[in-house]
C-alpha atoms as a PDB file:
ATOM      1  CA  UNK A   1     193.768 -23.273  56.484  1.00  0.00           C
ATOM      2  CA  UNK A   2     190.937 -23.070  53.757  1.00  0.00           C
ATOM      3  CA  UNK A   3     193.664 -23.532  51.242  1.00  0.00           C
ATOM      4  CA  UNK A   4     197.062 -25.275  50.786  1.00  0.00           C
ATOM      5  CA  UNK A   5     197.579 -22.907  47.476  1.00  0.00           C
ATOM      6  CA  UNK A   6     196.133 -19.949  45.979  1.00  0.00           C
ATOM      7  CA  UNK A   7     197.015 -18.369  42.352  1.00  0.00           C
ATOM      8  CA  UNK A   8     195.912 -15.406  40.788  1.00  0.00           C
ATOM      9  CA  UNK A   9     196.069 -14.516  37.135  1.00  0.00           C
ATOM     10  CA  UNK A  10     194.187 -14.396  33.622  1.00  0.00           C
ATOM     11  CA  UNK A  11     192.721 -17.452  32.130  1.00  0.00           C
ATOM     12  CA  UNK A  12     191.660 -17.197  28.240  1.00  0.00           C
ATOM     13  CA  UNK A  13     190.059 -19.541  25.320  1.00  0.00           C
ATOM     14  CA  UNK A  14     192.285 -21.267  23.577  1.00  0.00           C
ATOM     15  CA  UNK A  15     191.586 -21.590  20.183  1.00  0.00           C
ATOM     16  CA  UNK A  16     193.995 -24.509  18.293  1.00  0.00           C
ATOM     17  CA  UNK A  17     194.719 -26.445  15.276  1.00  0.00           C
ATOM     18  CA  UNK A  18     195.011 -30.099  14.547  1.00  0.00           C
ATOM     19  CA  UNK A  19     199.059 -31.025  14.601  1.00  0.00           C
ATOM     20  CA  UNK A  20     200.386 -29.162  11.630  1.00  0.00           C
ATOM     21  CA  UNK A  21     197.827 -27.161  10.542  1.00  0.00           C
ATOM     22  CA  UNK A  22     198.219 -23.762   9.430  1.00  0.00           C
ATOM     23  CA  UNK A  23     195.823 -20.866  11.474  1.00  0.00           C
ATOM     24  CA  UNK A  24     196.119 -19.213   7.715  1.00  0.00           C
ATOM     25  CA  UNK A  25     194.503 -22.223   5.974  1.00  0.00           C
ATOM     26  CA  UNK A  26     192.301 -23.944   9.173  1.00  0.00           C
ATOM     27  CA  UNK A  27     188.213 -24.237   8.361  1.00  0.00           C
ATOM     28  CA  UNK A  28     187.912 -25.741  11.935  1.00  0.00           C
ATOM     29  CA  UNK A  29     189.539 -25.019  15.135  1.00  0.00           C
ATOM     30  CA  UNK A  30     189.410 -26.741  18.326  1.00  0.00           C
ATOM     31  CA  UNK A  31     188.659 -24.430  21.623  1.00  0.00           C
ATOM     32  CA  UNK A  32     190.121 -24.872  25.630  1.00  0.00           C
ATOM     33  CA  UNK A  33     191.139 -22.781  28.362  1.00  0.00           C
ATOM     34  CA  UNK A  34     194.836 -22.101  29.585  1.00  0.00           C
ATOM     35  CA  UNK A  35     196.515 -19.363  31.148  1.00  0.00           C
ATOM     36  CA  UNK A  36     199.441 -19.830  33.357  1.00  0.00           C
ATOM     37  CA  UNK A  37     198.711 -19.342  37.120  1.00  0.00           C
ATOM     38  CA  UNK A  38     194.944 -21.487  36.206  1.00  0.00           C
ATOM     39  CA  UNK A  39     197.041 -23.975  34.775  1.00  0.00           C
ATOM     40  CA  UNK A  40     198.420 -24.493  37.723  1.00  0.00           C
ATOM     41  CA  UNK A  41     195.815 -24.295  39.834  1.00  0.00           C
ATOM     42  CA  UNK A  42     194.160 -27.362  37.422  1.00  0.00           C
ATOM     43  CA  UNK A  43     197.679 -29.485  38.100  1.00  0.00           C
ATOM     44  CA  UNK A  44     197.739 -29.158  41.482  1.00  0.00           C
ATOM     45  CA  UNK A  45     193.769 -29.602  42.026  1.00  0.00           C
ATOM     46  CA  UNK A  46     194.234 -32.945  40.047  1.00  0.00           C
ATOM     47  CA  UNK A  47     196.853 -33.738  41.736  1.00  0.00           C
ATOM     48  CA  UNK A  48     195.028 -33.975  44.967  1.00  0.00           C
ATOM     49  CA  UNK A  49     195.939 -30.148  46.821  1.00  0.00           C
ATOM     50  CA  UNK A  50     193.161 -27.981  47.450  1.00  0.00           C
ATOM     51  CA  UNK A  51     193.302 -25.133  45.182  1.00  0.00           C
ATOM     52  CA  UNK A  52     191.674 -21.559  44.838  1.00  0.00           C
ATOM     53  CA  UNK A  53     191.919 -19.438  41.781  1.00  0.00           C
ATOM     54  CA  UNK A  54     191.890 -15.441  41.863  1.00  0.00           C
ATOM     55  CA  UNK A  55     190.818 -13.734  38.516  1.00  0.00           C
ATOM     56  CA  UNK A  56     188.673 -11.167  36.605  1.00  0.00           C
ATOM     57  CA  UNK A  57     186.104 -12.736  33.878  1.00  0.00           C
ATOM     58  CA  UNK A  58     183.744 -11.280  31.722  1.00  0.00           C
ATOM     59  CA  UNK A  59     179.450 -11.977  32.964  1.00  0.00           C
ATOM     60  CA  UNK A  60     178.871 -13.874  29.195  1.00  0.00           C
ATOM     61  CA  UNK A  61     178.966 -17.514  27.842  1.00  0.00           C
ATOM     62  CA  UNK A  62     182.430 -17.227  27.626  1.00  0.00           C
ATOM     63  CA  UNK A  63     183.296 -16.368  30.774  1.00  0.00           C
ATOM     64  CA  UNK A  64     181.514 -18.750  32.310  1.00  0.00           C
ATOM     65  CA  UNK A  65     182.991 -21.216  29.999  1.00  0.00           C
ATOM     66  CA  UNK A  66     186.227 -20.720  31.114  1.00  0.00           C
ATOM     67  CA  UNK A  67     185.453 -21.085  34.853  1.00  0.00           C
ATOM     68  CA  UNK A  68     183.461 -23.784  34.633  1.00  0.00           C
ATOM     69  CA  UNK A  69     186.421 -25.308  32.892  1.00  0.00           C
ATOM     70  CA  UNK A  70     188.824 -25.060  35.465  1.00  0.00           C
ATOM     71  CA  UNK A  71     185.838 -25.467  38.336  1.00  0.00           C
ATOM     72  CA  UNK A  72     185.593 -28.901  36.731  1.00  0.00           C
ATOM     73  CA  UNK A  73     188.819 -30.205  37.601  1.00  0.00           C
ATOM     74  CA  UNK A  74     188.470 -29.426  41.232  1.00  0.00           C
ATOM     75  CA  UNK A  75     189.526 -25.533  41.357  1.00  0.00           C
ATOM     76  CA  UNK A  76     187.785 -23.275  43.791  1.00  0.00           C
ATOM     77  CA  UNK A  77     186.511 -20.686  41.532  1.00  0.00           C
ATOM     78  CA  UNK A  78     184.537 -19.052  44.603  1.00  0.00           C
ATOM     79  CA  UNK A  79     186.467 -16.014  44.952  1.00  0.00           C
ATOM     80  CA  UNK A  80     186.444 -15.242  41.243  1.00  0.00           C
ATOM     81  CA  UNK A  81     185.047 -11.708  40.319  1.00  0.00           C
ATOM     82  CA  UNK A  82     182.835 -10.658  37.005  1.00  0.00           C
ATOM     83  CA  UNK A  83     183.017  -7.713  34.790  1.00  0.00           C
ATOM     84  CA  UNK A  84     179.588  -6.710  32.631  1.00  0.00           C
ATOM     85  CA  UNK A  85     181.761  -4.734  30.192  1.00  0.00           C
ATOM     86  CA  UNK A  86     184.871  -6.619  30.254  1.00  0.00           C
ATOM     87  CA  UNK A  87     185.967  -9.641  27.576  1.00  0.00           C
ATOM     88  CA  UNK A  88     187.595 -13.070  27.448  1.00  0.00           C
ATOM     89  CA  UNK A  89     190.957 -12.800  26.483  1.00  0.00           C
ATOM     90  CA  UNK A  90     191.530 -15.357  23.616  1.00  0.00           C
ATOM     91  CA  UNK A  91     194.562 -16.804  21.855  1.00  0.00           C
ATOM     92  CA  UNK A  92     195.296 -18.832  19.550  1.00  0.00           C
ATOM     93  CA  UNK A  93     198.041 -21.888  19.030  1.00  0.00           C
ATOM     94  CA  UNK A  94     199.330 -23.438  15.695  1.00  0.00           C
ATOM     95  CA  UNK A  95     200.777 -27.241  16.928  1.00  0.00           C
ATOM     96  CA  UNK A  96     203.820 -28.450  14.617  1.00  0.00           C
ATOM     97  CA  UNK A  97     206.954 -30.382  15.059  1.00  0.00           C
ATOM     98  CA  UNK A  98     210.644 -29.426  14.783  1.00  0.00           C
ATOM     99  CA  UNK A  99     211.729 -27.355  12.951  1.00  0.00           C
ATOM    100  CA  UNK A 100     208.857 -24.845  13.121  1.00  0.00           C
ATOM    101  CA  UNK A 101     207.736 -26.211  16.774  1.00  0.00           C
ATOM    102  CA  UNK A 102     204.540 -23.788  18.162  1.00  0.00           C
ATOM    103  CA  UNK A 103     203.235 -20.269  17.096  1.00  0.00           C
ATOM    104  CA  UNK A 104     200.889 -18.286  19.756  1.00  0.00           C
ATOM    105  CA  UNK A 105     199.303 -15.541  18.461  1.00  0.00           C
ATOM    106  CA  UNK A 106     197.116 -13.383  21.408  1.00  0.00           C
ATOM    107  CA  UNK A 107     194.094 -11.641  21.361  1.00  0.00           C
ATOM    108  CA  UNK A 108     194.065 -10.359  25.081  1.00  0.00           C
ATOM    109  CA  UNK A 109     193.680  -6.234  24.628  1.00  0.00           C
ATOM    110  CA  UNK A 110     190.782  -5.245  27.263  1.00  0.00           C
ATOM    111  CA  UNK A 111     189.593  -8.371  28.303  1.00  0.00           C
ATOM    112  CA  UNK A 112     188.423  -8.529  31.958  1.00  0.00           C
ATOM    113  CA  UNK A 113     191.148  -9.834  33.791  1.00  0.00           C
ATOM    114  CA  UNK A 114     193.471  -6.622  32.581  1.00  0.00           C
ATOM    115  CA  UNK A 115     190.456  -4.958  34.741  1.00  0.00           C
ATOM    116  CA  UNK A 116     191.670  -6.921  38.104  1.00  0.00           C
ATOM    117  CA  UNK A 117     192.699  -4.722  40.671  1.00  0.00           C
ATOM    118  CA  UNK A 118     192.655  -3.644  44.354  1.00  0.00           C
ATOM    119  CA  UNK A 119     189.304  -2.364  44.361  1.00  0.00           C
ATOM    120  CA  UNK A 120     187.466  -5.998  42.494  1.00  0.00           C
ATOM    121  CA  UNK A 121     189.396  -8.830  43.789  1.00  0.00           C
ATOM    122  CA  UNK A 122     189.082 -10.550  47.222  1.00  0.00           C
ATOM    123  CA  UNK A 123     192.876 -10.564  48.461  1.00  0.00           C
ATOM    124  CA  UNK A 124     191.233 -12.008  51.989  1.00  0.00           C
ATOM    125  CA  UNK A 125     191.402 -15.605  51.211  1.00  0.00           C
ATOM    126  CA  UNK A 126     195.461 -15.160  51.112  1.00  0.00           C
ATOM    127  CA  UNK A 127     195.437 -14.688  54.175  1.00  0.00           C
ATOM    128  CA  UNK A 128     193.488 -18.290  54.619  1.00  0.00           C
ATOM    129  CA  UNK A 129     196.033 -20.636  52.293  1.00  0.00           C
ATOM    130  CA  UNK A 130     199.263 -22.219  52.781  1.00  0.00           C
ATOM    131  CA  UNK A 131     201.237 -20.541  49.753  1.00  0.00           C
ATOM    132  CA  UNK A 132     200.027 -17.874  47.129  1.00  0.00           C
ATOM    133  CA  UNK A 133     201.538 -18.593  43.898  1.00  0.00           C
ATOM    134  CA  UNK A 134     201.757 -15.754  40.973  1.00  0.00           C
ATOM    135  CA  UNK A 135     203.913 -14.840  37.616  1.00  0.00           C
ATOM    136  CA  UNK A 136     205.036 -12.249  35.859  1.00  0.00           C
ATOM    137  CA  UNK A 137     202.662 -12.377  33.527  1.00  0.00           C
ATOM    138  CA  UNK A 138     199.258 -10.950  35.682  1.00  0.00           C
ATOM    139  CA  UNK A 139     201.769  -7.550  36.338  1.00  0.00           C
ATOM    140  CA  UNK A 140     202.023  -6.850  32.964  1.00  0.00           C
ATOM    141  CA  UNK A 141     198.467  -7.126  31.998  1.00  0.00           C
ATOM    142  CA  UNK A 142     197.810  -3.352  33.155  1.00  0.00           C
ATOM    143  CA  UNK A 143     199.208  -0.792  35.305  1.00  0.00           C
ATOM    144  CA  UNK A 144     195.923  -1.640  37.928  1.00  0.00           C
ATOM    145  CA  UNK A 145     196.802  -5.253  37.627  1.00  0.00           C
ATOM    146  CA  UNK A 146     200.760  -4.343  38.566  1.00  0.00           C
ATOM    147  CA  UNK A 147     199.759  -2.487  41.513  1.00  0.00           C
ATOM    148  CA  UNK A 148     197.394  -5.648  42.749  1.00  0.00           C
ATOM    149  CA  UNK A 149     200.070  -7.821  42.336  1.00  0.00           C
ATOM    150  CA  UNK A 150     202.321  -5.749  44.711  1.00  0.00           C
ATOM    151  CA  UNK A 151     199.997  -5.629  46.846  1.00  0.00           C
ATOM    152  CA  UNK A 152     198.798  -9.718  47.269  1.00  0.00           C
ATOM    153  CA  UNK A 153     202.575 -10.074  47.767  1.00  0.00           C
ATOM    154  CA  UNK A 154     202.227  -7.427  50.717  1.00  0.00           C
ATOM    155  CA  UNK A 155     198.772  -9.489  51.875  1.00  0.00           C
ATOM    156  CA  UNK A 156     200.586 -12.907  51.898  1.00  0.00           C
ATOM    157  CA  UNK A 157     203.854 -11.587  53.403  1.00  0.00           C
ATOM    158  CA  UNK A 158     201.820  -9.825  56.430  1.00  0.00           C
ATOM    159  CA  UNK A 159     200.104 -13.247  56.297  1.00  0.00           C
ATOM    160  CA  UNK A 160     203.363 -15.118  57.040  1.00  0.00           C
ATOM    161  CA  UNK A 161     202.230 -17.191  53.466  1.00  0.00           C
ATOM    162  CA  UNK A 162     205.056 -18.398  51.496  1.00  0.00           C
ATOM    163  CA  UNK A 163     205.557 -16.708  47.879  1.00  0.00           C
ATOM    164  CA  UNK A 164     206.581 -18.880  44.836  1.00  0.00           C
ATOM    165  CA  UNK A 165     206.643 -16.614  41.839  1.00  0.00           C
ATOM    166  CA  UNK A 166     207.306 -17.973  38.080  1.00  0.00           C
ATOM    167  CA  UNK A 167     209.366 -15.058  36.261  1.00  0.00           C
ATOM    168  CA  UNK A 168     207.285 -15.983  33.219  1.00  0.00           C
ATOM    169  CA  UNK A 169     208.632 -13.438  30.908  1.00  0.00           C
ATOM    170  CA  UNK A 170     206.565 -11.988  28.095  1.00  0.00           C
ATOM    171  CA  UNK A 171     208.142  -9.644  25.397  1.00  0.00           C
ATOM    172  CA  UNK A 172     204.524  -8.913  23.397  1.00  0.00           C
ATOM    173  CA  UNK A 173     203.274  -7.476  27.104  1.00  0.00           C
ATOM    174  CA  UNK A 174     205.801  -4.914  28.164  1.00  0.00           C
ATOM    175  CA  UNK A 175     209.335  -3.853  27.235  1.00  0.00           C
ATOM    176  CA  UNK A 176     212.429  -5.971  28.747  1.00  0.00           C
ATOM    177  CA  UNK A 177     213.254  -2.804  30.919  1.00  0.00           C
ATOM    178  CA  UNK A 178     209.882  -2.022  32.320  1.00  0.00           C
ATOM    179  CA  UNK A 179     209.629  -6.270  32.730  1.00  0.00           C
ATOM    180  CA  UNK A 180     212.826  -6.415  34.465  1.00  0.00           C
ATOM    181  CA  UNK A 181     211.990  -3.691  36.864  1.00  0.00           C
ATOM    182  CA  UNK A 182     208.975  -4.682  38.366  1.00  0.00           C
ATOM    183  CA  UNK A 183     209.532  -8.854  38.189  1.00  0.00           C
ATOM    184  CA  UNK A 184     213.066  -8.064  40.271  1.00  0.00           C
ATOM    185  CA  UNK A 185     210.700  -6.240  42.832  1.00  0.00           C
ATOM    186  CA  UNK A 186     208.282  -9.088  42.999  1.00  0.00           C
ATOM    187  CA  UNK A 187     210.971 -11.869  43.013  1.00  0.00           C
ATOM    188  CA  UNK A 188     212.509 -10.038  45.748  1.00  0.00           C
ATOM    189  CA  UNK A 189     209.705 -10.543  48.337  1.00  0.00           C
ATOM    190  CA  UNK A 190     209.144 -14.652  46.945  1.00  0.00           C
ATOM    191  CA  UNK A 191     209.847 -17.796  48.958  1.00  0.00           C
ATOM    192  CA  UNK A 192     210.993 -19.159  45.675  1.00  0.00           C
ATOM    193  CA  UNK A 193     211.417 -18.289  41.975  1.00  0.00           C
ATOM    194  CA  UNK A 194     211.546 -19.748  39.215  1.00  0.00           C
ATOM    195  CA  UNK A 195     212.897 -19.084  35.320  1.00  0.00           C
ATOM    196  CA  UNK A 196     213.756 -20.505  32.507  1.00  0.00           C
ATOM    197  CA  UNK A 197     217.061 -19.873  31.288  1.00  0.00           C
ATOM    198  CA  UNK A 198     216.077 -17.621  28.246  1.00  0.00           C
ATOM    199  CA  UNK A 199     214.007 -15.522  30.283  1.00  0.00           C
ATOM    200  CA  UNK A 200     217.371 -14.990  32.696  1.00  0.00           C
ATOM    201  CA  UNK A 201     219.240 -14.432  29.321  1.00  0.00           C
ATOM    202  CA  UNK A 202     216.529 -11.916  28.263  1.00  0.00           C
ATOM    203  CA  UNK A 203     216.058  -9.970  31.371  1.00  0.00           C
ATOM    204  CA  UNK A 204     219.414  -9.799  33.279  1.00  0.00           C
ATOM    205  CA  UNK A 205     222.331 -11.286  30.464  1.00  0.00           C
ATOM    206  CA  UNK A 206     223.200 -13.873  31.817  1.00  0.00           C
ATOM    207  CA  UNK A 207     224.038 -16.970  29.365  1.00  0.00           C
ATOM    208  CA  UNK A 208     221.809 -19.614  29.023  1.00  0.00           C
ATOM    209  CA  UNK A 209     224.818 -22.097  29.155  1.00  0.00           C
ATOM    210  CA  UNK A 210     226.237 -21.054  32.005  1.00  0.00           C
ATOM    211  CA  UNK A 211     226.114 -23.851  34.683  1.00  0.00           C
ATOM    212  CA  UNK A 212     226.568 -21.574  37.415  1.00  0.00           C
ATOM    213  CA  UNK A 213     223.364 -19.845  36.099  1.00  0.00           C
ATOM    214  CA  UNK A 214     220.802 -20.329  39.163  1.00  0.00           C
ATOM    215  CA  UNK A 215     223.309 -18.976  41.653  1.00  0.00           C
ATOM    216  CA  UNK A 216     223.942 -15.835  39.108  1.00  0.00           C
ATOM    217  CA  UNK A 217     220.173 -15.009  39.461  1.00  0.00           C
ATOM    218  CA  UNK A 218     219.834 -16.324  43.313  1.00  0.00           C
ATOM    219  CA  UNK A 219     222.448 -13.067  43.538  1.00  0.00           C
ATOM    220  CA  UNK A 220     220.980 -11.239  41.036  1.00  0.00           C
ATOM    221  CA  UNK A 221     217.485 -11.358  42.714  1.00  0.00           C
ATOM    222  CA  UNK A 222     218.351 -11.311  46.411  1.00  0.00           C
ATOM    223  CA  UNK A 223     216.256 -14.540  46.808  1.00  0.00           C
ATOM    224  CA  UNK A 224     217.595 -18.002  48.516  1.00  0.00           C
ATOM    225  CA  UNK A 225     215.661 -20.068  46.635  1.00  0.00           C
ATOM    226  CA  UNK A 226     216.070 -20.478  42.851  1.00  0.00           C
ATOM    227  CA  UNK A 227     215.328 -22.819  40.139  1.00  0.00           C
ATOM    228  CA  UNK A 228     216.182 -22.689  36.506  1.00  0.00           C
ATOM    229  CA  UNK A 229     214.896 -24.704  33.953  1.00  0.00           C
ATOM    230  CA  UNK A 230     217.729 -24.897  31.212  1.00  0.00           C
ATOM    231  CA  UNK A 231     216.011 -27.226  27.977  1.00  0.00           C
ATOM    232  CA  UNK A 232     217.779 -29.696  27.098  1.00  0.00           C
ATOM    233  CA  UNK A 233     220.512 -28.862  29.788  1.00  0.00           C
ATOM    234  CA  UNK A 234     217.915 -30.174  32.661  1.00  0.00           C
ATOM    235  CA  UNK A 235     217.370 -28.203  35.744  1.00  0.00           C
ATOM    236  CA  UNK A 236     219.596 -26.370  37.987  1.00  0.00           C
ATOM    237  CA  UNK A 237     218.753 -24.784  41.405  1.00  0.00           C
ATOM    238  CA  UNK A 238     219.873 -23.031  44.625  1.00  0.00           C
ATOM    239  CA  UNK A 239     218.261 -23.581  47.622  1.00  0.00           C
ATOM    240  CA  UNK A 240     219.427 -22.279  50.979  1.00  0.00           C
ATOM    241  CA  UNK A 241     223.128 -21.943  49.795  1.00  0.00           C
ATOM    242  CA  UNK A 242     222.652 -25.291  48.549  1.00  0.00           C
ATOM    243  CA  UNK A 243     223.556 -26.258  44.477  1.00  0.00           C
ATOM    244  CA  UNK A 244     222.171 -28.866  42.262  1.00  0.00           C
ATOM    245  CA  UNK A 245     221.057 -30.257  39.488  1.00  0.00           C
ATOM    246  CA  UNK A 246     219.345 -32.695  37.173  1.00  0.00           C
ATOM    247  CA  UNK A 247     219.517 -33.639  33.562  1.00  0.00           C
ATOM    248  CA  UNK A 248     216.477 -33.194  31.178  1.00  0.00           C
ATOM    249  CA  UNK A 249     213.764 -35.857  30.471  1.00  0.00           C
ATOM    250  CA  UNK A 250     213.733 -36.487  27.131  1.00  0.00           C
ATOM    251  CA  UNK A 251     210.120 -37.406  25.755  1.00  0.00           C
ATOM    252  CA  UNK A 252     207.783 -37.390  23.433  1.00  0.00           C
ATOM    253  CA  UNK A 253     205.969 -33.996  22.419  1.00  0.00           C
ATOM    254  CA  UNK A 254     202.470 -33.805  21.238  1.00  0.00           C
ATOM    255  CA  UNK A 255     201.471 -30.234  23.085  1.00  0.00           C
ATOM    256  CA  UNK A 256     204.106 -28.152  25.098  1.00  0.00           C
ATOM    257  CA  UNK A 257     202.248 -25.248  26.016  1.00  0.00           C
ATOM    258  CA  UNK A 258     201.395 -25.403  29.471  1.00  0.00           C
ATOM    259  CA  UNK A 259     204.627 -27.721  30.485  1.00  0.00           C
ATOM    260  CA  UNK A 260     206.320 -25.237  32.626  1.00  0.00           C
ATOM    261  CA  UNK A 261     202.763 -24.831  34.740  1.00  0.00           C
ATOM    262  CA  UNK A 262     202.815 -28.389  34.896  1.00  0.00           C
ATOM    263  CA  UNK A 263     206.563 -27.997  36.217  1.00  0.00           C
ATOM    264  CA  UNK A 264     205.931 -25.199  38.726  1.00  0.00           C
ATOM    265  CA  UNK A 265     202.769 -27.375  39.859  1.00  0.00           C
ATOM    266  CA  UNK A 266     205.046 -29.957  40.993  1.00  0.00           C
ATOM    267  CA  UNK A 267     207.636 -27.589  42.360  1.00  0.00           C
ATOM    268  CA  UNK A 268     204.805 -26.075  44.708  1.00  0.00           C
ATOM    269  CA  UNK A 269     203.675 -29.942  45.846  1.00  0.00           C
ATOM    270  CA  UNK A 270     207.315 -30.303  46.865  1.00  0.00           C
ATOM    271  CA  UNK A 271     207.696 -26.760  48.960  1.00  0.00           C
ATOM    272  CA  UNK A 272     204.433 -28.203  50.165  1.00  0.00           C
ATOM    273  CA  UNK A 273     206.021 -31.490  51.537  1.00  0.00           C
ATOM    274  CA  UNK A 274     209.339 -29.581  52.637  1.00  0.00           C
ATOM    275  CA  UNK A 275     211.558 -30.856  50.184  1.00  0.00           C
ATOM    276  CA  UNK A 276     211.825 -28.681  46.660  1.00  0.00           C
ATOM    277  CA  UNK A 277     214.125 -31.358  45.342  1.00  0.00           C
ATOM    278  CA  UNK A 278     211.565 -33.860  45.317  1.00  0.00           C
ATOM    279  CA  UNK A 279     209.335 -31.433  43.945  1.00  0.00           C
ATOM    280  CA  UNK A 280     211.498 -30.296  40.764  1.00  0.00           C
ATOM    281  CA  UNK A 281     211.404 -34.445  40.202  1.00  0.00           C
ATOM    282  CA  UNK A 282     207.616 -34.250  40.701  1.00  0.00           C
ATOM    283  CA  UNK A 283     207.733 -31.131  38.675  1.00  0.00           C
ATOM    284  CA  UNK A 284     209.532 -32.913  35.727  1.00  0.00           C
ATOM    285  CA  UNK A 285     207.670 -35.920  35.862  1.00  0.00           C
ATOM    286  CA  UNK A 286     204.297 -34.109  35.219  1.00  0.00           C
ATOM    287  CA  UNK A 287     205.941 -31.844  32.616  1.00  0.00           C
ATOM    288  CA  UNK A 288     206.930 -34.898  30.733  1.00  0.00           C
ATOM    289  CA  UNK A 289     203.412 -36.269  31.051  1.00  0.00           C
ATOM    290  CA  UNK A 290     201.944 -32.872  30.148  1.00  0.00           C
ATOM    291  CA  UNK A 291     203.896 -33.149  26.898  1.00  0.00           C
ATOM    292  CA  UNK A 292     202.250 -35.953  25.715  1.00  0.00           C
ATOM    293  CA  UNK A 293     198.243 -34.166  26.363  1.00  0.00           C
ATOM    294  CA  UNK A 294     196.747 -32.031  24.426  1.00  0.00           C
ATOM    295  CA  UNK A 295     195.547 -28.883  25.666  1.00  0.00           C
ATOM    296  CA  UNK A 296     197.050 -26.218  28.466  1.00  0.00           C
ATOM    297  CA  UNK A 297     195.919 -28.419  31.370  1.00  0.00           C
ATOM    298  CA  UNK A 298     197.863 -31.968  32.870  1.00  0.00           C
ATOM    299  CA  UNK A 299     194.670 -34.346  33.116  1.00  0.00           C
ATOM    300  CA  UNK A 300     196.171 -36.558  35.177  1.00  0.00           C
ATOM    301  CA  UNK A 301     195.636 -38.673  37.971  1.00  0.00           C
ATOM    302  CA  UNK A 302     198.246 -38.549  41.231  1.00  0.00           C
ATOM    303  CA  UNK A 303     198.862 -42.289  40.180  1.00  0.00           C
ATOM    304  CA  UNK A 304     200.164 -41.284  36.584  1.00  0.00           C
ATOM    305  CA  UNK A 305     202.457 -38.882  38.314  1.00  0.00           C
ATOM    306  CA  UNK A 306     203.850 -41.422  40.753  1.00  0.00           C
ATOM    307  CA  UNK A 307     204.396 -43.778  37.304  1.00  0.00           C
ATOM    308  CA  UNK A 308     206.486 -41.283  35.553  1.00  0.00           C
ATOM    309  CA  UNK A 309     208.577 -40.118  38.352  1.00  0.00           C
ATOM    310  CA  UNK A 310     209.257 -44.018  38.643  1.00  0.00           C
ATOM    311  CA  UNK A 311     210.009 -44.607  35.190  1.00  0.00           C
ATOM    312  CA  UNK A 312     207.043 -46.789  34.515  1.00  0.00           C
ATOM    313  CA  UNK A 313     206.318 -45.743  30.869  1.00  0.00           C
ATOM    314  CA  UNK A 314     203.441 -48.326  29.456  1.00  0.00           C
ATOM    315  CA  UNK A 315     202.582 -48.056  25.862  1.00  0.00           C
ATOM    316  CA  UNK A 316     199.474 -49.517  26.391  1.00  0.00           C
ATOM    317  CA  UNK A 317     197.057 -49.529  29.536  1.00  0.00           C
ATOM    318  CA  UNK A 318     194.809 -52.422  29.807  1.00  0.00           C
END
């Protein structure tokens, strides 16, 4: 196999604020790239798995900004097509503690990657990976991006490539009803899925408290394999008929945005290894360290990983 993983989805410029600074008041904003399935991509890439990333992006300084971003942390952005009327999608991120915690305000409307579909993007190198990973997110982008993501499930499927879809929920993109329909069709032909529990609250009723919760959705969704992240509750999951659980890592928070790609990252490394339950350990252990960096992307090395799923927490490195 070219590839052990392969993700497809919209990366944009992140445009932030110091730690409690208003996007009303800032003079001077700081500027990254994140977007979910890239994120990822950069976790597991760092994390020593080889990694390609599918997406749309527009021919400009921007674009090129953004893949040579996520190129730089050892991403395969081969396969990546360009648009010469298309733009970068951009958003923007006020940082501030409890009780106010983060505001994300997008700017996404046109940009090239709502332009991905059948007809621009190189589905072929599924067919060369290991696992193709996607969210609900990419399907709500456009109507020509919904009907790609159908079909790189259909690609990976006739592939024999095992599906891990992250439900990924968002309201400002589509209604709950329209969302709901098309994520339970794409969760349906996954390997595994994964949600937090507001997005299962949001999209199918169930209670967020409910400690039965991943088997509700495992029946819900018609899929074996399920893991819910639950806050503060810790993780709960169905495998294979098989329940479990594990309490919630409590640590410090600088940045959260891009935690739950850090989370599915290691989820993936486990499915990878044959054993998921190592990888939602994995997959807290670099959420927790993702915490604690700024920007969408875990900059980690695989022996900063291996520290924090030990418990080795230095305050200072010598």
């Amino acid at each position: 196999m070219t590839y052990e993983v392969v993700t497809l989805g919209e990366a944009m410029l992140r445009l932030w604020t110091n730690n409690g600074m208003r996007l009303e008041t800032v003079e001077a904003m700081k500027v990254s790239v994140g977007g979910s399935e890239a994120n990822v991509a950069v976790a597991l890439a760092r994390a020593g798995h080889k990694v390609a990333w599918l997406s749309r992006l527009p021919n400009s300084f921007l674009g090129k900004r953004i893949a040579n971003e996520i190129r730089m942390h050892g991403v395969d952005t081969s396969a990546l097509s360009w648009s010469d009327d298309g733009r970068a999608g951009l958003y923007f991120v006020e940082l501030s503690g409890s009780p106010r915690g983060v505001s994300v305000l997008y700017d996404r409307q046109g940009s090239a990657a709502s332009q991905m579909s059948t007809l621009n993007t190189d589905l072929a190198v599924i067919k060369d990976c290991k696992l193709f990973h996607l969210s609900g997110i990419t399907p709500a982008l456009s109507s020509t991006c919904q009907q790609l993501c159908r079909e790189s499930l259909k690609v990976a499927k006739s592939a024999g490539v095992p599906i891990t879809f992250d439900i990924n929920y968002r309201s400002a993109l589509w209604s709950t009803e329209d969302a709901k329909k098309e994520v339970s069709h794409l969760a349906s032909l996954s390997s595994l899925v994964v949600c937090t529990s507001r997005d299962a609250e949001d999209l199918y009723g169930l209670s967020q408290d409910d400690e039965n919760l991943a088997q509700k959705l495992s029946n819900r969704l018609s899929v074996s394999n399920v893991i819910v992240t639950q806050g503060l509750s810790g993780v709960s999951w169905v495998l294979d008929g098989r329940n479990g659980s594990t309490d919630a890592q409590i640590v410090e928070t600088i940045d959260r945005v891009g935690a739950g790609d850090s989370f599915m990252a290691g989820v993936i490394s486990g499915f990878l290894k044959g054993n998921i339950v190592e990888g939602i350990r994995r997959g807290q252990a670099m959420a927790s360290l993702k915490r604690g960096i700024y920007g969408d992307h875990l900059v980690v090395a695989e022996s900063e990983i291996l520290d924090a799923m030990n418990g080795n927490n230095l305050e200072i490195r010598r």
